[in-house]
N, C-alpha and C. Protein backbone atom coordinates (compact mmCIF):
# COMPACT_ATOMS: atom_id res chain seq x y z
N UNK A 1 118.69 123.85 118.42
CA UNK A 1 117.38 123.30 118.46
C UNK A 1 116.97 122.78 117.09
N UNK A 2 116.13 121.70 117.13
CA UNK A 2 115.83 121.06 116.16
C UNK A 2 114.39 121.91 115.04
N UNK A 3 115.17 121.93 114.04
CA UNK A 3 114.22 123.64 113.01
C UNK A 3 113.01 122.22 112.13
N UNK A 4 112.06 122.63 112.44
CA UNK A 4 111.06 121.64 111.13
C UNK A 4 110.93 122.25 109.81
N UNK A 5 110.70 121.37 109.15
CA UNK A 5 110.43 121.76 107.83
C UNK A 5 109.35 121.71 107.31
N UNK A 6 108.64 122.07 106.17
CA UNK A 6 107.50 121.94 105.39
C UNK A 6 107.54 120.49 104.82
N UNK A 7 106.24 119.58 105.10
CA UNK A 7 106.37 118.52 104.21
C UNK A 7 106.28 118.73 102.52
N UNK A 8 106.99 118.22 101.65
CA UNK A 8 106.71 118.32 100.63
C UNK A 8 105.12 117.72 99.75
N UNK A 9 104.43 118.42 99.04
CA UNK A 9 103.13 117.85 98.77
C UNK A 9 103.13 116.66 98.26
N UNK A 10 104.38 116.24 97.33
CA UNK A 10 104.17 114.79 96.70
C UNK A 10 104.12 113.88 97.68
N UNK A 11 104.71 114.27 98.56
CA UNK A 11 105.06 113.29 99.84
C UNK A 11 103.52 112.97 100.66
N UNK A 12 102.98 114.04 100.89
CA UNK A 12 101.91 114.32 101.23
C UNK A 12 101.30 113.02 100.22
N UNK A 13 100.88 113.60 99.21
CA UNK A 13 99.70 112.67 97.96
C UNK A 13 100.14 110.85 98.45
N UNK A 14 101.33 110.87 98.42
CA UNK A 14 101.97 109.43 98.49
C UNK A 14 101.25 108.66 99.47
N UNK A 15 101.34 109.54 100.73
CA UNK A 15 100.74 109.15 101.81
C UNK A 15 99.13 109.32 101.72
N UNK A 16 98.67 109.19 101.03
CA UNK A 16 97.35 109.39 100.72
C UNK A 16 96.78 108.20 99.81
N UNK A 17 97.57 108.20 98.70
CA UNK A 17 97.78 107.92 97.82
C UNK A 17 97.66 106.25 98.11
N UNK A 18 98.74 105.70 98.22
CA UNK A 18 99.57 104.08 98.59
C UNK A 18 98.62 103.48 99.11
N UNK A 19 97.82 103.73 100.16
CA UNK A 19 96.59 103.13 101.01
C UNK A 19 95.57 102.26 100.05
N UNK A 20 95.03 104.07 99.35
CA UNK A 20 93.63 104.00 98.91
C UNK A 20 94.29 102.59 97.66
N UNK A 21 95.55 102.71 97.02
CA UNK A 21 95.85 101.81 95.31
C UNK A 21 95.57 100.65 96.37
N UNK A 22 96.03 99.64 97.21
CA UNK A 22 96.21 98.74 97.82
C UNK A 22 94.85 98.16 98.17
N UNK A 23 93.77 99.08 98.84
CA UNK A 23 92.36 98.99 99.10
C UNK A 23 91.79 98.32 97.44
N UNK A 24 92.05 99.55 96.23
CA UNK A 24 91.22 99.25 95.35
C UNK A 24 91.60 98.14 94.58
N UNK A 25 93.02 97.57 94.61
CA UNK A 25 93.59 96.44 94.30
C UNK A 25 92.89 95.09 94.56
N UNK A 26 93.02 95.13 96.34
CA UNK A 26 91.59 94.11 97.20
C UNK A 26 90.54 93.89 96.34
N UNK A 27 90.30 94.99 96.26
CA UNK A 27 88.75 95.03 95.74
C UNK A 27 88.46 94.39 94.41
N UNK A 28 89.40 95.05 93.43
CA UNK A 28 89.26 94.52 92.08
C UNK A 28 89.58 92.81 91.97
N UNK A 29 90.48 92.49 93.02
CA UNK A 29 90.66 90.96 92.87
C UNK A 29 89.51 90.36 93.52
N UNK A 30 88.90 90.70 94.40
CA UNK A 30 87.89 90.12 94.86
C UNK A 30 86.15 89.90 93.87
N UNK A 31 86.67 90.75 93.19
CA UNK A 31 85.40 91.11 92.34
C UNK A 31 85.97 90.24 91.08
N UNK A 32 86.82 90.02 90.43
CA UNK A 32 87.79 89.44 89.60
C UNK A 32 87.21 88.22 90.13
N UNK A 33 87.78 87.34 90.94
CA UNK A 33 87.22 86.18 91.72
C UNK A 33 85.71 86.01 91.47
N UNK A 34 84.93 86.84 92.06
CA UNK A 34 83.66 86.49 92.25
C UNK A 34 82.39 85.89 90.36
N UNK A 35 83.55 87.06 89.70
CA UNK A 35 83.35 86.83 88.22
C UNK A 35 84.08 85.30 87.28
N UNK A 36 84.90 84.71 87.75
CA UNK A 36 85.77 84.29 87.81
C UNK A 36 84.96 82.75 88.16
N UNK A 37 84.25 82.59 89.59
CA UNK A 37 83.42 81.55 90.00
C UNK A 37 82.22 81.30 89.25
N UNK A 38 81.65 82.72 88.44
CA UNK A 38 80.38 82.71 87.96
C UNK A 38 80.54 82.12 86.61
N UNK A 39 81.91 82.41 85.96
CA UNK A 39 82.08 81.26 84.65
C UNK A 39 82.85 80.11 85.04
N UNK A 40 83.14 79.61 85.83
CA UNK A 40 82.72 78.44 86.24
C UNK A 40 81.75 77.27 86.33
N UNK A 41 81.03 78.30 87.29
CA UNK A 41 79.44 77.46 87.30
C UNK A 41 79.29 77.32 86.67
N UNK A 42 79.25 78.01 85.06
CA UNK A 42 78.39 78.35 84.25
C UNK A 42 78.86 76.93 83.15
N UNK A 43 79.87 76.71 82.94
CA UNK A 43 81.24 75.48 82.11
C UNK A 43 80.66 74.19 83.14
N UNK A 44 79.95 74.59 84.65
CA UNK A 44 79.82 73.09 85.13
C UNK A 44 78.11 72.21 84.57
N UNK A 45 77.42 73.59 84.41
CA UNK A 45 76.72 73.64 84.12
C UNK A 45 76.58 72.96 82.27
N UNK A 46 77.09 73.83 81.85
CA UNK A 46 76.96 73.15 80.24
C UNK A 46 77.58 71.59 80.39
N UNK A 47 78.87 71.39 81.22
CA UNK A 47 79.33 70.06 81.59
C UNK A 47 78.21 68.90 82.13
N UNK A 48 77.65 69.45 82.97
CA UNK A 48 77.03 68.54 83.45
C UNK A 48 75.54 68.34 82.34
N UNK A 49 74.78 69.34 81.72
CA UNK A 49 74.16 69.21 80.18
C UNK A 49 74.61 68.09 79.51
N UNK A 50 76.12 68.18 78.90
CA UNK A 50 76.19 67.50 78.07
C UNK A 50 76.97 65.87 78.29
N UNK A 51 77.73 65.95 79.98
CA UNK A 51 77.72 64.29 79.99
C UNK A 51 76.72 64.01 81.28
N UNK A 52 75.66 64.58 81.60
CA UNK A 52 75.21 64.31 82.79
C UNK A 52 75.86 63.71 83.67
N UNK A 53 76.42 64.38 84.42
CA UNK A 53 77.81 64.54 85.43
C UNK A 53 78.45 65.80 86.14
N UNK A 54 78.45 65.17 87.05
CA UNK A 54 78.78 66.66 88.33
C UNK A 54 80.38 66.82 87.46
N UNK A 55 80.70 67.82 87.16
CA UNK A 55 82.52 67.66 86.76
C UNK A 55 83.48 67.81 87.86
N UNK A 56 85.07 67.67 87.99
CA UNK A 56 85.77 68.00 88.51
C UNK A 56 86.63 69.33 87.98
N UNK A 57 86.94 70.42 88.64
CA UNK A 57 88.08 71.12 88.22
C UNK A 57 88.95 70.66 86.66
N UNK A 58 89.49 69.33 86.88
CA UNK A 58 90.38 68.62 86.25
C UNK A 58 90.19 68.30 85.29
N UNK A 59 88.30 67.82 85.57
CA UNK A 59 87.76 67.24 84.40
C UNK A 59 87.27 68.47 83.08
N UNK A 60 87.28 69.67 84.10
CA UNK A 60 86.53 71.16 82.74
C UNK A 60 87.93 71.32 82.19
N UNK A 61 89.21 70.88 82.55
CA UNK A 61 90.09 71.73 81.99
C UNK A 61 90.84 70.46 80.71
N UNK A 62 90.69 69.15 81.03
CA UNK A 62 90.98 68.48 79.99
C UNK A 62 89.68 68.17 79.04
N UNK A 63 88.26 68.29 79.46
CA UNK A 63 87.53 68.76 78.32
C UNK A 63 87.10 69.47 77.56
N UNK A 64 87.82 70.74 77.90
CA UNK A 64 87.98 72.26 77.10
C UNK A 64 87.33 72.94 77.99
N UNK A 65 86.22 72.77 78.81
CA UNK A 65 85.45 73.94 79.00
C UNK A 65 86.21 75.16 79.89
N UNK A 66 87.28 75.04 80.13
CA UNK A 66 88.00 75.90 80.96
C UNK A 66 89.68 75.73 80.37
N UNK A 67 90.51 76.61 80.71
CA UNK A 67 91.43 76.93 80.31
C UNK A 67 92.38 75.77 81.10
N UNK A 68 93.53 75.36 80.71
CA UNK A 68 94.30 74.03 81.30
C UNK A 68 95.01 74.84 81.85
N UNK A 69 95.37 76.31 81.74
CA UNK A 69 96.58 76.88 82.40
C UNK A 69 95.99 77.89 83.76
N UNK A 70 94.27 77.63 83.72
CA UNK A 70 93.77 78.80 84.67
C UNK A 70 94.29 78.46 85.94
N UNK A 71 94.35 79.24 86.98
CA UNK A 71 95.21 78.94 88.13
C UNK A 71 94.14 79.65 89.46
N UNK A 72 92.84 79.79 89.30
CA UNK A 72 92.33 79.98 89.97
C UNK A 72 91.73 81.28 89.89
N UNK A 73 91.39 82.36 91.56
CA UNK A 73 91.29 83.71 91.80
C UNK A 73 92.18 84.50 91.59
N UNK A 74 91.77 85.71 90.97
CA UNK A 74 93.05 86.62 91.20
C UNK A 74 93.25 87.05 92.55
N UNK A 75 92.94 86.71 94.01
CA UNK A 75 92.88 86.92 95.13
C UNK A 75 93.58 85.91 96.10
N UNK A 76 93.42 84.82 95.10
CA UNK A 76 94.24 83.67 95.66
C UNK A 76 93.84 82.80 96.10
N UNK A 77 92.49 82.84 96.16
CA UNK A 77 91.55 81.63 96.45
C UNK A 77 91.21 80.49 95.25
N UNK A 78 91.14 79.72 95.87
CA UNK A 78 91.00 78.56 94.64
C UNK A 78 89.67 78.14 94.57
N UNK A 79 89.03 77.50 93.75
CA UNK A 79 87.74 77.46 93.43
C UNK A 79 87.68 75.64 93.32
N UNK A 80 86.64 75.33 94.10
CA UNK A 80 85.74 74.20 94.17
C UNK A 80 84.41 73.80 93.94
N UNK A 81 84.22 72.75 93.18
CA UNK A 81 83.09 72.30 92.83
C UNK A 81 82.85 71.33 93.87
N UNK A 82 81.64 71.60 94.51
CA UNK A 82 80.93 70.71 96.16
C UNK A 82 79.84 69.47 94.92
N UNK A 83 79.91 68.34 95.34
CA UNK A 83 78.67 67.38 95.04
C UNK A 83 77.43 67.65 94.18
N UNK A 84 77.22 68.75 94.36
CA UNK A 84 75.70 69.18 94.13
C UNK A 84 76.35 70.10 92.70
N UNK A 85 77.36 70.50 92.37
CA UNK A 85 78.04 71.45 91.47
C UNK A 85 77.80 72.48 91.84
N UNK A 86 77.72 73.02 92.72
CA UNK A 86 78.00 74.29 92.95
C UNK A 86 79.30 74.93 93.27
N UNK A 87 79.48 75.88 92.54
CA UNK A 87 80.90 76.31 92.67
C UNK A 87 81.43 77.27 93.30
N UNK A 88 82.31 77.31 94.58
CA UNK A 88 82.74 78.18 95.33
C UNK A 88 84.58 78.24 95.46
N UNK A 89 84.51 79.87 95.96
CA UNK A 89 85.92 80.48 96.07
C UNK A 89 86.58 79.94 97.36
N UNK A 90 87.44 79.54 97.90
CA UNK A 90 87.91 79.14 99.48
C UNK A 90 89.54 79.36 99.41
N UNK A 91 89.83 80.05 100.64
CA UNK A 91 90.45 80.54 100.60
C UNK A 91 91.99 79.61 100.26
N UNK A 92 93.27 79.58 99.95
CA UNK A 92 94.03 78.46 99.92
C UNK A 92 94.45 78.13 101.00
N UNK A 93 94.75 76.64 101.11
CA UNK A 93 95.54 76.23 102.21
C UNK A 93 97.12 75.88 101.72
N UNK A 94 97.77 76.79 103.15
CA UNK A 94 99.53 76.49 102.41
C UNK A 94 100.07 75.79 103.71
N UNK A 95 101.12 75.18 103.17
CA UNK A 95 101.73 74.16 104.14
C UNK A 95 102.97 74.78 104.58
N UNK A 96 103.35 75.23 105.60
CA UNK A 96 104.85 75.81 106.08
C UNK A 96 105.81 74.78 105.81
């Protein structure tokens, strides 16, 4: 007959454990992101101050106000400036 054993506790924690890191991971990128959009605005804002002009993405990163190598959310969403400059997170679109 088949004898059981005691689970071991690390094993135990692991399984406890692995979930919750993955949850707070989510979280921190999402919040990362949301901080992330708010200096944005903020670069479209001084942009649009100083050439009176809605900017593009393209346009904050070859006029300094943003980094040329930034690559977006840490969540994976990419960030857009709508007409009006307001700046939002959306999610990416990938092509199979």
């Amino acid at each position: 007959m088949f004898k059981s054993q005691p689970v071991p506790l690390d094993t135990v924690l692991l399984i406890i454990t692995i979930p919750n890191v993955a949850k707070h991971n989510s979280n921190i990128n999402n919040k990362g992101c949301d901080a992330y959009v708010k200096m944005v605005q903020a670069q479209v804002q001084a942009y649009e101050m100083d050439k009176n002009k809605i900017p593009t993405i393209a346009e904050l990163k070859t006029e300094g106000y943003i980094k040329t190598d930034a690559k977006g959310c840490p969540n994976g969403k990419t960030v857009e400036i709508d007409s009006d400059g307001t700046v939002t997170a959306v999610a990416s679109v990938t092509t199979p």
